[in-house]
Protein backbone atom coordinates (compact mmCIF):
# COMPACT_ATOMS: atom_id res chain seq x y z
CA UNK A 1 25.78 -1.36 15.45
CA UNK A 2 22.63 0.27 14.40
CA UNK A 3 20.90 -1.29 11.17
CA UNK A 4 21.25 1.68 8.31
CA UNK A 5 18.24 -0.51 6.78
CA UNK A 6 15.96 -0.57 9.39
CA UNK A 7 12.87 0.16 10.10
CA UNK A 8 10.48 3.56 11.23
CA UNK A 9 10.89 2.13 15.11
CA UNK A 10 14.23 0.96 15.17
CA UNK A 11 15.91 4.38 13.52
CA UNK A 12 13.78 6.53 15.23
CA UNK A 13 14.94 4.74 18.14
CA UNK A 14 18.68 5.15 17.19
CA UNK A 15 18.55 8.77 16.61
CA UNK A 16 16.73 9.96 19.69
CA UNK A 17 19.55 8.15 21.46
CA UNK A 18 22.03 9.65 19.10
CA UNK A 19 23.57 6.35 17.85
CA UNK A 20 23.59 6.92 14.60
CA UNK A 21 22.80 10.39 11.84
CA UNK A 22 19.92 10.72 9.81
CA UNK A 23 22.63 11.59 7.08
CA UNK A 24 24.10 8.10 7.66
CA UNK A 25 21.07 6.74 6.72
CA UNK A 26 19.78 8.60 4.10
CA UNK A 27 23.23 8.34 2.18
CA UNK A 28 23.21 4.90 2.75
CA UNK A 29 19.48 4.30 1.03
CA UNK A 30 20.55 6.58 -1.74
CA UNK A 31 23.58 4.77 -2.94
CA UNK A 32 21.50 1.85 -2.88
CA UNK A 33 19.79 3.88 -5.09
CA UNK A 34 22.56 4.47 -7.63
CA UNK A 35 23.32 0.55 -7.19
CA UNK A 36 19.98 -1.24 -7.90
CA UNK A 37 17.59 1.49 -9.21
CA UNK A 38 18.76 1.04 -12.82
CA UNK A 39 17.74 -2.40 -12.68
CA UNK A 40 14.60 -2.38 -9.86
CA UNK A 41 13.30 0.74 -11.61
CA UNK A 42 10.99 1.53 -8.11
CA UNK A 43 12.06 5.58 -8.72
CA UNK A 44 10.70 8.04 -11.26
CA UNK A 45 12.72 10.89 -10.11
CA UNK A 46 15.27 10.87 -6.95
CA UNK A 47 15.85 13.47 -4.95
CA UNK A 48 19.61 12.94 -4.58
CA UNK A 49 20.75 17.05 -3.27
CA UNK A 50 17.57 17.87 -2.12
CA UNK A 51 17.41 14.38 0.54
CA UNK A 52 20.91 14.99 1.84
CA UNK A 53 20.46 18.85 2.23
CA UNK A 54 17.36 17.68 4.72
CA UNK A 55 19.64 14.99 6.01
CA UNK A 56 22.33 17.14 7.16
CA UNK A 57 18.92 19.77 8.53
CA UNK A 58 18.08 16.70 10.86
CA UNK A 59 21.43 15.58 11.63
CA UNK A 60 21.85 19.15 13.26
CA UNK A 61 18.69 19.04 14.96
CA UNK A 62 18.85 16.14 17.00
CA UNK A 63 22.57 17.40 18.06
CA UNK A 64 20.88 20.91 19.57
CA UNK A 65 17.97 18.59 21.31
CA UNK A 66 15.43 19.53 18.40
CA UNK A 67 13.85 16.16 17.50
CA UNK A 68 10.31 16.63 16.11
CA UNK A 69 9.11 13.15 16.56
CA UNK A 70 9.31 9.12 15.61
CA UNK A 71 9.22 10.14 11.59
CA UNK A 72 11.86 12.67 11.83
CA UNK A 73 15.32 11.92 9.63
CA UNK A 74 13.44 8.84 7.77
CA UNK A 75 14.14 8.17 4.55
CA UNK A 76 10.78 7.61 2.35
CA UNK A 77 9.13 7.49 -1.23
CA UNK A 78 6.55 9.11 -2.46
CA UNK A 79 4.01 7.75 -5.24
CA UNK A 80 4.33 9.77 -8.11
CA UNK A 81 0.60 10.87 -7.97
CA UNK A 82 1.08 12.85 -4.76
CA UNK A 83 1.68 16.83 -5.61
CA UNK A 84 5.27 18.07 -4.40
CA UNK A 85 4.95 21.50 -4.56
CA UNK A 86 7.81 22.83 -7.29
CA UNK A 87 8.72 19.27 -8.44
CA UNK A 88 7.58 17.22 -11.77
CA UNK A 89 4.35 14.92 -10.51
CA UNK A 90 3.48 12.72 -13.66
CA UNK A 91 0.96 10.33 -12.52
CA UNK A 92 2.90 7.65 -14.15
CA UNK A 93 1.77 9.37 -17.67
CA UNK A 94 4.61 10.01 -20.61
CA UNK A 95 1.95 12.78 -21.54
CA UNK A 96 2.51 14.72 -18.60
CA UNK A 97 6.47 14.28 -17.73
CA UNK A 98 6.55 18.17 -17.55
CA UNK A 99 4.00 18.55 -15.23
CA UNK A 100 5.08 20.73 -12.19
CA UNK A 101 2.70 20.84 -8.79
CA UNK A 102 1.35 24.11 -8.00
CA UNK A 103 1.88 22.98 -4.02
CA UNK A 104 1.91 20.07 -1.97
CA UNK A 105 -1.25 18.53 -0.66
CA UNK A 106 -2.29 17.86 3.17
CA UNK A 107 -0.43 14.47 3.49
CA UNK A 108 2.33 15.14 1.77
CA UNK A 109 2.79 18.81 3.87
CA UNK A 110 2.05 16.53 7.81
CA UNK A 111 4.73 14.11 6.16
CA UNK A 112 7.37 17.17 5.73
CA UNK A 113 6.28 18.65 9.09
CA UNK A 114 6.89 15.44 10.66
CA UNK A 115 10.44 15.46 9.54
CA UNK A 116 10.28 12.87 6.81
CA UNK A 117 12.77 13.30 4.10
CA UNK A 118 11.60 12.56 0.76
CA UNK A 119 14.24 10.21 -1.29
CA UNK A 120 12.12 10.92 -4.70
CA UNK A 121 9.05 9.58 -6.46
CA UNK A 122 8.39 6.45 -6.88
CA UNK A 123 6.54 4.84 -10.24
CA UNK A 124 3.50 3.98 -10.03
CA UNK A 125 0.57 2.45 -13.10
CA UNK A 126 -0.60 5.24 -15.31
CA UNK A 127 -3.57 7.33 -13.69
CA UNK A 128 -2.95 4.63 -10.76
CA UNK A 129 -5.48 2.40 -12.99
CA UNK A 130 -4.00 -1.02 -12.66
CA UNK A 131 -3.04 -3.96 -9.96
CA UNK A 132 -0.25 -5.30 -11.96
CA UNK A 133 1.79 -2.65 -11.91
CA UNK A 134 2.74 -2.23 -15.18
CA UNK A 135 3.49 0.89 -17.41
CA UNK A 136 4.10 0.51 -21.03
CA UNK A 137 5.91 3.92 -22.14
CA UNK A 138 7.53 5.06 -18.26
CA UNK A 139 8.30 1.16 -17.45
CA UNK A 140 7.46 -1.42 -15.02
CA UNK A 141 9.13 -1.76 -11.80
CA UNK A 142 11.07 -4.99 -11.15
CA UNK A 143 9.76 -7.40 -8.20
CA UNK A 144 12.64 -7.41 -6.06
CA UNK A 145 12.55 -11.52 -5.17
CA UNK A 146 13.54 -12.31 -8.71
CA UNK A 147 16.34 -10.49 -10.41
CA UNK A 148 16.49 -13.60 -13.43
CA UNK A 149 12.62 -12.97 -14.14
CA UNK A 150 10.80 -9.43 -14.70
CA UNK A 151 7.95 -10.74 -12.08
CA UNK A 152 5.18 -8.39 -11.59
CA UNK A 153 5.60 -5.76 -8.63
CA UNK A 154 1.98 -5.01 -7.97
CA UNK A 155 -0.04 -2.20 -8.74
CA UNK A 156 -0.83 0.47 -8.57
CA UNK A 157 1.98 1.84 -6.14
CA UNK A 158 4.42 -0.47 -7.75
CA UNK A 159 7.62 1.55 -7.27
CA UNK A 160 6.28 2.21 -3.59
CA UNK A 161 6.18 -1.52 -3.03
CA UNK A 162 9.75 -2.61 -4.80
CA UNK A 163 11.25 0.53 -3.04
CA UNK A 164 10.61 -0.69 0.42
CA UNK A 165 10.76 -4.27 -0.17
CA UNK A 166 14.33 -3.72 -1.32
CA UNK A 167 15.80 -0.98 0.83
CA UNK A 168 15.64 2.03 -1.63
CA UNK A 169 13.41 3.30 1.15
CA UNK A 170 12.66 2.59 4.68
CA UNK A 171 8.83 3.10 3.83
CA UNK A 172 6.35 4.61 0.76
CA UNK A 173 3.65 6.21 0.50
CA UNK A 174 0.43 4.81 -1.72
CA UNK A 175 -2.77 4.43 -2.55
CA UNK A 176 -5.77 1.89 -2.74
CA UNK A 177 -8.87 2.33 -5.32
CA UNK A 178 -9.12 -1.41 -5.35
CA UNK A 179 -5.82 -2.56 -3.92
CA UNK A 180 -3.07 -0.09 -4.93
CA UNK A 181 -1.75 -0.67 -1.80
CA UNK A 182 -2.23 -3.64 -0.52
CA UNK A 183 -0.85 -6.07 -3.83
CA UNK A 184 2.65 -4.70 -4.11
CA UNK A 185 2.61 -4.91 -0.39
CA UNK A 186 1.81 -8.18 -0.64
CA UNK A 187 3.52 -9.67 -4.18
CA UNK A 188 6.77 -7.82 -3.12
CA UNK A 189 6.81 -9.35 0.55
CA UNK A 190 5.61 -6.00 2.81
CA UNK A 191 2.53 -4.47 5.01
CA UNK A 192 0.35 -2.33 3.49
CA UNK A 193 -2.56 -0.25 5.04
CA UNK A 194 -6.01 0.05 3.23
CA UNK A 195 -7.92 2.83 5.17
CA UNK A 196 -11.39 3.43 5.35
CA UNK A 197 -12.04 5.92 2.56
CA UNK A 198 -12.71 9.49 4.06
CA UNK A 199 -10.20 8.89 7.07
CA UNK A 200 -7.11 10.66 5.67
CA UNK A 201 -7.89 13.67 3.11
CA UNK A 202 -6.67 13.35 -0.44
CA UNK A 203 -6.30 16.49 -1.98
CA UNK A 204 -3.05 17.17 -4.25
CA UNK A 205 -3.33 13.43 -4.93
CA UNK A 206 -4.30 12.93 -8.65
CA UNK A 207 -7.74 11.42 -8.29
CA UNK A 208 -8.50 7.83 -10.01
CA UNK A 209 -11.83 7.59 -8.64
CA UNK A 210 -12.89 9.85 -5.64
CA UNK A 211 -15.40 7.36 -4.28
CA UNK A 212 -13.06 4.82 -3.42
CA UNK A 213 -9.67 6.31 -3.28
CA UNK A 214 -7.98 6.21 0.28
CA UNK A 215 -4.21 6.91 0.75
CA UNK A 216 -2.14 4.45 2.52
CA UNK A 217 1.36 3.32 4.21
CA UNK A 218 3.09 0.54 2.81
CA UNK A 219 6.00 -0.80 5.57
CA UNK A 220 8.20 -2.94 6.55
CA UNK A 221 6.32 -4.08 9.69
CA UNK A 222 2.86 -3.56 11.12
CA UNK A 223 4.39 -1.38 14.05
CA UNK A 224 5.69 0.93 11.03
CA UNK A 225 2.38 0.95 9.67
CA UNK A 226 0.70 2.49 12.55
CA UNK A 227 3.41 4.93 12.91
CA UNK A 228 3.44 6.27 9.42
CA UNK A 229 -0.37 5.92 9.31
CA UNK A 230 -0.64 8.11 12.35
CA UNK A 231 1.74 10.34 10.57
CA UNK A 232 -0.46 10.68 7.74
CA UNK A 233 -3.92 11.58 10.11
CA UNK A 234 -1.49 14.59 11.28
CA UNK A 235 -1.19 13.55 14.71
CA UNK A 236 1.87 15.44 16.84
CA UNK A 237 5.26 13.49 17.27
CA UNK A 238 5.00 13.68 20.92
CA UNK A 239 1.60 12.43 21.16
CA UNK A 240 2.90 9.14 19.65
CA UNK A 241 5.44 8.74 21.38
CA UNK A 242 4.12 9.17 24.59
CA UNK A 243 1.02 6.31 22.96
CA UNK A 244 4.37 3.98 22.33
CA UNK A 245 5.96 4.50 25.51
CA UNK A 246 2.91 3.81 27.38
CA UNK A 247 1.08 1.24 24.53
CA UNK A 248 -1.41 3.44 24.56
CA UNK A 249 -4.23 3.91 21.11
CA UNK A 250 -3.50 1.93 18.37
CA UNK A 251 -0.04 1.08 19.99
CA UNK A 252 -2.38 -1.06 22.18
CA UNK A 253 -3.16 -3.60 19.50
CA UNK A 254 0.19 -4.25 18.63
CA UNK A 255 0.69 -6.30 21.28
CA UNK A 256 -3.12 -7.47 22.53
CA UNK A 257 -3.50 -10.91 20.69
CA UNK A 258 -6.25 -12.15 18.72
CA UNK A 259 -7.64 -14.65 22.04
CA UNK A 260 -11.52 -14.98 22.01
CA UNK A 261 -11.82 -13.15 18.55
CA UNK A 262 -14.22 -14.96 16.16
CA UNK A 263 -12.65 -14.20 12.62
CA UNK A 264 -14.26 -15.69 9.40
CA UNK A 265 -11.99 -18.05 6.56
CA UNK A 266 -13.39 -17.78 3.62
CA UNK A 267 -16.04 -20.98 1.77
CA UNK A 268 -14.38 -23.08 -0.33
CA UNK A 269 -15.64 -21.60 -3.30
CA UNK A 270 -13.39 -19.14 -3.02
CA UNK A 271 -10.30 -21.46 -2.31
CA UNK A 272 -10.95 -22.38 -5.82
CA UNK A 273 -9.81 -19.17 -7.10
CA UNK A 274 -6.46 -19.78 -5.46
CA UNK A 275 -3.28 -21.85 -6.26
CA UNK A 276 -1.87 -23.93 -4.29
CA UNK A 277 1.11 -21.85 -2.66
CA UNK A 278 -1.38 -18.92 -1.94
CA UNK A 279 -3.56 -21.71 -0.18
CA UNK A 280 -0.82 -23.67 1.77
CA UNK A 281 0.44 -20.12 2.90
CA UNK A 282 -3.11 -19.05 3.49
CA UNK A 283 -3.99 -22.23 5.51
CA UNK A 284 -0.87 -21.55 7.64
CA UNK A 285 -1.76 -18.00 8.69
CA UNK A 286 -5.41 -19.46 9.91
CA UNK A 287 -3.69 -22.11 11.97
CA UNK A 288 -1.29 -20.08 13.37
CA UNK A 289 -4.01 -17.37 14.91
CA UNK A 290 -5.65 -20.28 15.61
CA UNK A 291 -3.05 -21.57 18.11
CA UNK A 292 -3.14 -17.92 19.04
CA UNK A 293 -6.76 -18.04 20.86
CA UNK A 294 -8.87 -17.07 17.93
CA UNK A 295 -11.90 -18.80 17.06
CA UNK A 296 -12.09 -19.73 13.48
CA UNK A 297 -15.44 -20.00 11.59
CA UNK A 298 -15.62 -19.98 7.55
CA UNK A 299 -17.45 -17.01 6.63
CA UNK A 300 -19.71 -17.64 3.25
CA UNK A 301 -20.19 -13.65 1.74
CA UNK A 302 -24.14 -12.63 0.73
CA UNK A 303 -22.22 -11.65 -2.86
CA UNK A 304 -19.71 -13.44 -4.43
CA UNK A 305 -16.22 -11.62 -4.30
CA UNK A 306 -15.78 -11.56 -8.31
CA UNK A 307 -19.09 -9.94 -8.40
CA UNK A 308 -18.07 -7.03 -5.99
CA UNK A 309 -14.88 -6.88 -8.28
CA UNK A 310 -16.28 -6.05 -11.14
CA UNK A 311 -19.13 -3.64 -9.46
CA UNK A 312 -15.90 -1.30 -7.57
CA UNK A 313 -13.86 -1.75 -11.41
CA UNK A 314 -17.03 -0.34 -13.18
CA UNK A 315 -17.73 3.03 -10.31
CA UNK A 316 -13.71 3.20 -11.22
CA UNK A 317 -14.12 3.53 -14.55
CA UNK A 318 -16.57 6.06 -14.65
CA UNK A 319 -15.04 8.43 -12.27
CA UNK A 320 -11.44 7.54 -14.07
CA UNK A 321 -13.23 8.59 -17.03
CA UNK A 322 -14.45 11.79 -15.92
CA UNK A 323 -10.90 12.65 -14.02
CA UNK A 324 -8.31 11.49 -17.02
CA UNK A 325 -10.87 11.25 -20.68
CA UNK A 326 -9.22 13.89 -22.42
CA UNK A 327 -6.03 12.40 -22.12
CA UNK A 328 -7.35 9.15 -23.34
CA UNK A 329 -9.69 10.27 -26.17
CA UNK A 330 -6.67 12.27 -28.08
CA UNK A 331 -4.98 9.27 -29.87
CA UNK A 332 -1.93 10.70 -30.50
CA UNK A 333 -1.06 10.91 -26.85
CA UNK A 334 1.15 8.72 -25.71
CA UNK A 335 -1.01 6.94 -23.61
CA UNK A 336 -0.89 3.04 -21.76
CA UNK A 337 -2.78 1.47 -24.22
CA UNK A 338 -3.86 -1.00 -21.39
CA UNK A 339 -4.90 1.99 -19.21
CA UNK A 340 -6.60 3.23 -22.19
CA UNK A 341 -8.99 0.53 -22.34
CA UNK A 342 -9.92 0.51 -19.07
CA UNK A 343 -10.23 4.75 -18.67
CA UNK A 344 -12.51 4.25 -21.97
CA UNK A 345 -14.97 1.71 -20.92
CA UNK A 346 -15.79 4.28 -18.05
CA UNK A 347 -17.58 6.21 -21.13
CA UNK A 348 -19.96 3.86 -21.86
CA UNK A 349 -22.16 4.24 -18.71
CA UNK A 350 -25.04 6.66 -18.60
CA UNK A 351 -25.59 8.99 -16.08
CA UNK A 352 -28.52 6.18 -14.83
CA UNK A 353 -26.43 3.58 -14.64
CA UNK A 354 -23.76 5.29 -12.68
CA UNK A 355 -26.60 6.59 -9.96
CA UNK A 356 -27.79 3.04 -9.99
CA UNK A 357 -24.22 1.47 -9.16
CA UNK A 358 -23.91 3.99 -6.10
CA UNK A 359 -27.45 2.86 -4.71
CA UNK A 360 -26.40 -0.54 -5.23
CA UNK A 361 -23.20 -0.20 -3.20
CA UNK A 362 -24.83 1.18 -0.58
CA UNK A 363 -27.33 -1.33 -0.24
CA UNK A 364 -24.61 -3.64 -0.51
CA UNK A 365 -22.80 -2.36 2.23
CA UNK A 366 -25.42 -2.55 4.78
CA UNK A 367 -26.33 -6.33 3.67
CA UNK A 368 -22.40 -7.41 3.97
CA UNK A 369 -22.41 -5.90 7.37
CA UNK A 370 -25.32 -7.79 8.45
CA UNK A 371 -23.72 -10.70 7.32
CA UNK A 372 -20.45 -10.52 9.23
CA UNK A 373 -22.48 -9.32 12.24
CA UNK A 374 -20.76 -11.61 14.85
CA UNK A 375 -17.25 -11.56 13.15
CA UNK A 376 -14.23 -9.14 13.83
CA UNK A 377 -12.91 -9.70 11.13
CA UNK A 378 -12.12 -11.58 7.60
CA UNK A 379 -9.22 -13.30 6.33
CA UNK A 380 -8.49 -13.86 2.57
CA UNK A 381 -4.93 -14.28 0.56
CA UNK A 382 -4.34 -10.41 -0.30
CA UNK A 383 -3.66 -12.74 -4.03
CA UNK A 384 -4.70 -15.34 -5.87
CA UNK A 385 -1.39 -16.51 -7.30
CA UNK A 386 2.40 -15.26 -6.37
CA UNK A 387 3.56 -12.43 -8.78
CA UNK A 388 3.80 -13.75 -12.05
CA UNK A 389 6.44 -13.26 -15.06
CA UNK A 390 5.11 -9.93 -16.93
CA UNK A 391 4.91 -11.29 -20.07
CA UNK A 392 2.20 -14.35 -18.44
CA UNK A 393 0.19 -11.49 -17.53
CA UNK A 394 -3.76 -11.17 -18.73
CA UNK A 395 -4.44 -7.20 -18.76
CA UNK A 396 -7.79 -8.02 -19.09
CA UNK A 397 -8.03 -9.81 -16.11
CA UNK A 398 -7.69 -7.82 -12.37
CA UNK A 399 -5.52 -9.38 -9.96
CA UNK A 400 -8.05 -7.74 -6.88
CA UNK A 401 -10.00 -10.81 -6.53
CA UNK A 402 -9.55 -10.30 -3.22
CA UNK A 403 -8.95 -6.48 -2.69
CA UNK A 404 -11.28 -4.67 -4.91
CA UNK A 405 -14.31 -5.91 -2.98
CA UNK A 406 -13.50 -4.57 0.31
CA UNK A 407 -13.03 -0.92 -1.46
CA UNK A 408 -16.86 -1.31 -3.14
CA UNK A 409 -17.32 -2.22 0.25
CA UNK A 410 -16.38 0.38 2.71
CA UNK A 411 -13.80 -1.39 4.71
CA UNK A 412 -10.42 -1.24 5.71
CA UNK A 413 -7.78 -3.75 5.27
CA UNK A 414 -3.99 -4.96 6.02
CA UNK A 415 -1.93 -7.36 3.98
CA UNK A 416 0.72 -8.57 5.96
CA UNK A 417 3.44 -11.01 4.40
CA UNK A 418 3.34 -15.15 5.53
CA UNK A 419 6.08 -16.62 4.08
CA UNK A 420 7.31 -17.23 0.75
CA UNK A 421 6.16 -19.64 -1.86
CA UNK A 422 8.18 -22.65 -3.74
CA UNK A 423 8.66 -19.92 -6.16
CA UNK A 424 10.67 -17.97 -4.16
CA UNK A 425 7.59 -15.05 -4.04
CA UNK A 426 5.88 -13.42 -1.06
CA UNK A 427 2.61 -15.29 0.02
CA UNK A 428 0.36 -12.87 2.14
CA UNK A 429 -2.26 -12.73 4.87
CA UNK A 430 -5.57 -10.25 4.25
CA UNK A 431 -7.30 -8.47 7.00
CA UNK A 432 -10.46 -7.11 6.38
CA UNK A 433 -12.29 -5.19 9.24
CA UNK A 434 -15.13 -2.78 9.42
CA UNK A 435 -14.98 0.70 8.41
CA UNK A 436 -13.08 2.63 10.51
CA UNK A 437 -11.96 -0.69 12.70
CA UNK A 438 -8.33 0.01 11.76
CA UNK A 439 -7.28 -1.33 15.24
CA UNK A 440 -8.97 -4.24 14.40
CA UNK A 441 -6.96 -5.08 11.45
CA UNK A 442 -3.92 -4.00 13.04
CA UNK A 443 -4.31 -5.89 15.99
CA UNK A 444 -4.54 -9.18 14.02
CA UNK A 445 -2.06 -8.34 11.54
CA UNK A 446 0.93 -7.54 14.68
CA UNK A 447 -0.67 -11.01 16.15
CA UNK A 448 0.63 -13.23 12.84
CA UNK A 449 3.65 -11.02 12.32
CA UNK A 450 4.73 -11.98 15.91
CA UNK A 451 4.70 -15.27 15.14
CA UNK A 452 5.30 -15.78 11.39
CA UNK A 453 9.15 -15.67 10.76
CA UNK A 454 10.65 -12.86 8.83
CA UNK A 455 10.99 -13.49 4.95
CA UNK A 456 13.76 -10.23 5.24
CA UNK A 457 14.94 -9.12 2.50
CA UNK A 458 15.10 -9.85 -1.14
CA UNK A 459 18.13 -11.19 -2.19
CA UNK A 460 19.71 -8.31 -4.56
């Protein structure tokens, strides 16, 4: 019996053969919904008429031979930054609950047009300015893989990250200034997809900071990943199928191996920065492609990773400052005060300093990719520590050690779960590549999935 839970492949798989409804399905993630929502809190609105209306739509097109492609009849949230034309978009703010979109932006539309049926929005940090996850007046989503402890989801696409990690959606949308997408993916046990900024268009997504912003899939599996991603770059339903059938494009990498790749670990002085969990789990992932034909070499970075941290926070500031200031200078708005602080130091820049960050990064850039001339790729934890209790947290302190780099940088990146912890939490695998290398990164990332056993699901 088909999976109701599954994943992008297997349920597109299932419905072109007609073994199971897109209605099935979707009513089937929705009262999960009504079961574990009040309690996960991944949702800021759900769609509960609206998704089954388009569920019954699909059912009846796959009966009369209609079937658009692999995304069409799946269940999926969207980030609650991303326009829906005619429906509330907040941007995780109290200040604008009200807010309606004016029309849905490019993503969002190819999404639709695939055939993907939207279960609702899904939380996300206010102005997307945070890698916690945390929201002080709409609340913080729930990390799924500890129902006794409110443990940190991830941010910014928090709600994104719980949702799929728990089966309130078979996939989510986000988005990665400085690892949006890649830490919930990675505290809350899924993949997530950093693209190379500029590869997939981002208007009617509320900017944080247009320099670095990059919308991304966060999935269940690597395979999903490509899928949704492909979805996302607009690319026709029968064109990717025929590139799955076939293992054709990026479908290619899935299932190439990592033999006679020379991938970089990272210098010890950046093991330091990691706990022991994170390392063992780390240390695992290395071996593993290891045994898998890749040569290992420890890669020592021209800048040092907390350095390139703060450098992408500060160009986010400013531009989060320019985007989202008036909301933050009126005081009696009822604003994240931890957002606030951050949106507020953008402010203190001058117009010099800001021009002098932007020739710095891109001086930056071409010295880092001199310096991994000779790798394919990098491999850090996508965290420092497991998701911690909320109340442990430091909000002055970033948790994108390890993410908010490779966004200053230019790159792309996959986090791709390893295991989990003797706390119970997700442990995750890194993948940095060169811009516009996503097959890179996906390539390596299918390699350890293949032979990293499943964590599954959280135990609700």
């Amino acid at each position: 019996m088909t999976n109701l839970f599954g994943t992008i492949e297997s349920l597109s798989a299932a419905y072109a053969k007609q073994q199971i409804k897109p209605s099935k399905v979707v009513d089937a993630h929705l009262q999960a919904i009504e079961k574990h929502n009040a309690h996960l809190d991944a949702y800021q609105t759900v769609f509960f008429d609206l998704a089954m209306q388009a569920a019954e739509a699909a059912d009846k097109a796959f009966m009369s031979g209609y079937r658009i492609g692999p995304f069409h009849g799946i269940p999926f949230a969207l980030k609650d930054i991303y326009d829906l034309e005619g429906h509330i978009c907040t941007n995780g703010s109290m200040a604008l609950k009200d807010r309606v979109s004016p029309k849905s932006g490019t993503v969002v539309r190819r999404l639709i047009a695939a055939g993907g049926i939207v279960l609702g929005k899904s939380k996300t940090v206010e102005s997307a300015f945070g890698g916690w996850g945390t929201n002080q007046k709409m609340r913080t989503p729930w990390n799924p893989w500890d129902l006794k402890n409110h443990r940190i989801p991830g941010g910014s696409s928090s709600g994104s990250g719980v949702a799929t990690a728990a089966g309130l959606a078979v996939c989510s949308i986000g988005s990665d200034t400085g690892g949006s997408v890649r830490l919930p993916a990675a505290y809350c046990g899924i993949t997530g997809l950093k693209v190379t900024e500029g590869q997939l268009p981002c208007d009617g997504i509320a900017p944080l900071a247009q320099t670095l912003d990059s919308p991304g899939p966060m999935t269940q599996t690597v395979t999903d990943a490509v899928m949704l991603y492909e979805i996302m770059l607009g690319r026709e339903g029968g064109a990717i199928d025929d590139d799955m059938r076939v293992h054709n494009g990026l479908y290619q990498m899935v299932g190439k191996g990592v033999r006679g790749l020379k991938l970089g670990q990272m210098a010890q002085s950046e093991r330091e920065n990691c706990t022991a969990d994170i390392l063992a789990g780390y240390d695992q992932a290395v071996e593993a492609l290891q045994r898998l034909g890749a040569d290992i070499e420890v890669f020592t970075s021209p800048f040092d990773y907390a350095s390139l941290a703060d450098d992408n926070g500060a160009i986010t500031a400013v531009e989060a400052y320019n985007n989202h200031g008036h909301l933050y200078e009126d005081k009696a708005a009822p604003m994240d005060e931890d957002v606030r602080t951050r949106i507020l130091t953008g402010k203190t820049y001058l117009a010099h300093d800001y021009v002098r960050m932007l020739e710095t990064r891109r001086q930056r850039c071409v010295e880092f990719n001199e310096a991994i001339s000779g790798f394919d790729a990098i491999l850090t934890p996508s965290m420092t520590s497991t998701a911690p209790i909320i109340t442990d947290v430091d909000q002055s302190i970033s948790p994108g050690h390890f993410t908010r780099p490779f966004n200053y940088l230019a790159m792309c990146g996959l986090s791709v779960p390893t295991g989990l912890a003797s706390d119970g939490m997700p442990h995750s695998l890194q993948i940095i590549a060169r811009a516009h290398d996503e097959a890179m990164a996906i390539r390596i990332g299918a390699a350890i999935e293949s032979v990293t056993p499943s964590i599954g699901r959280p135990p609700l």
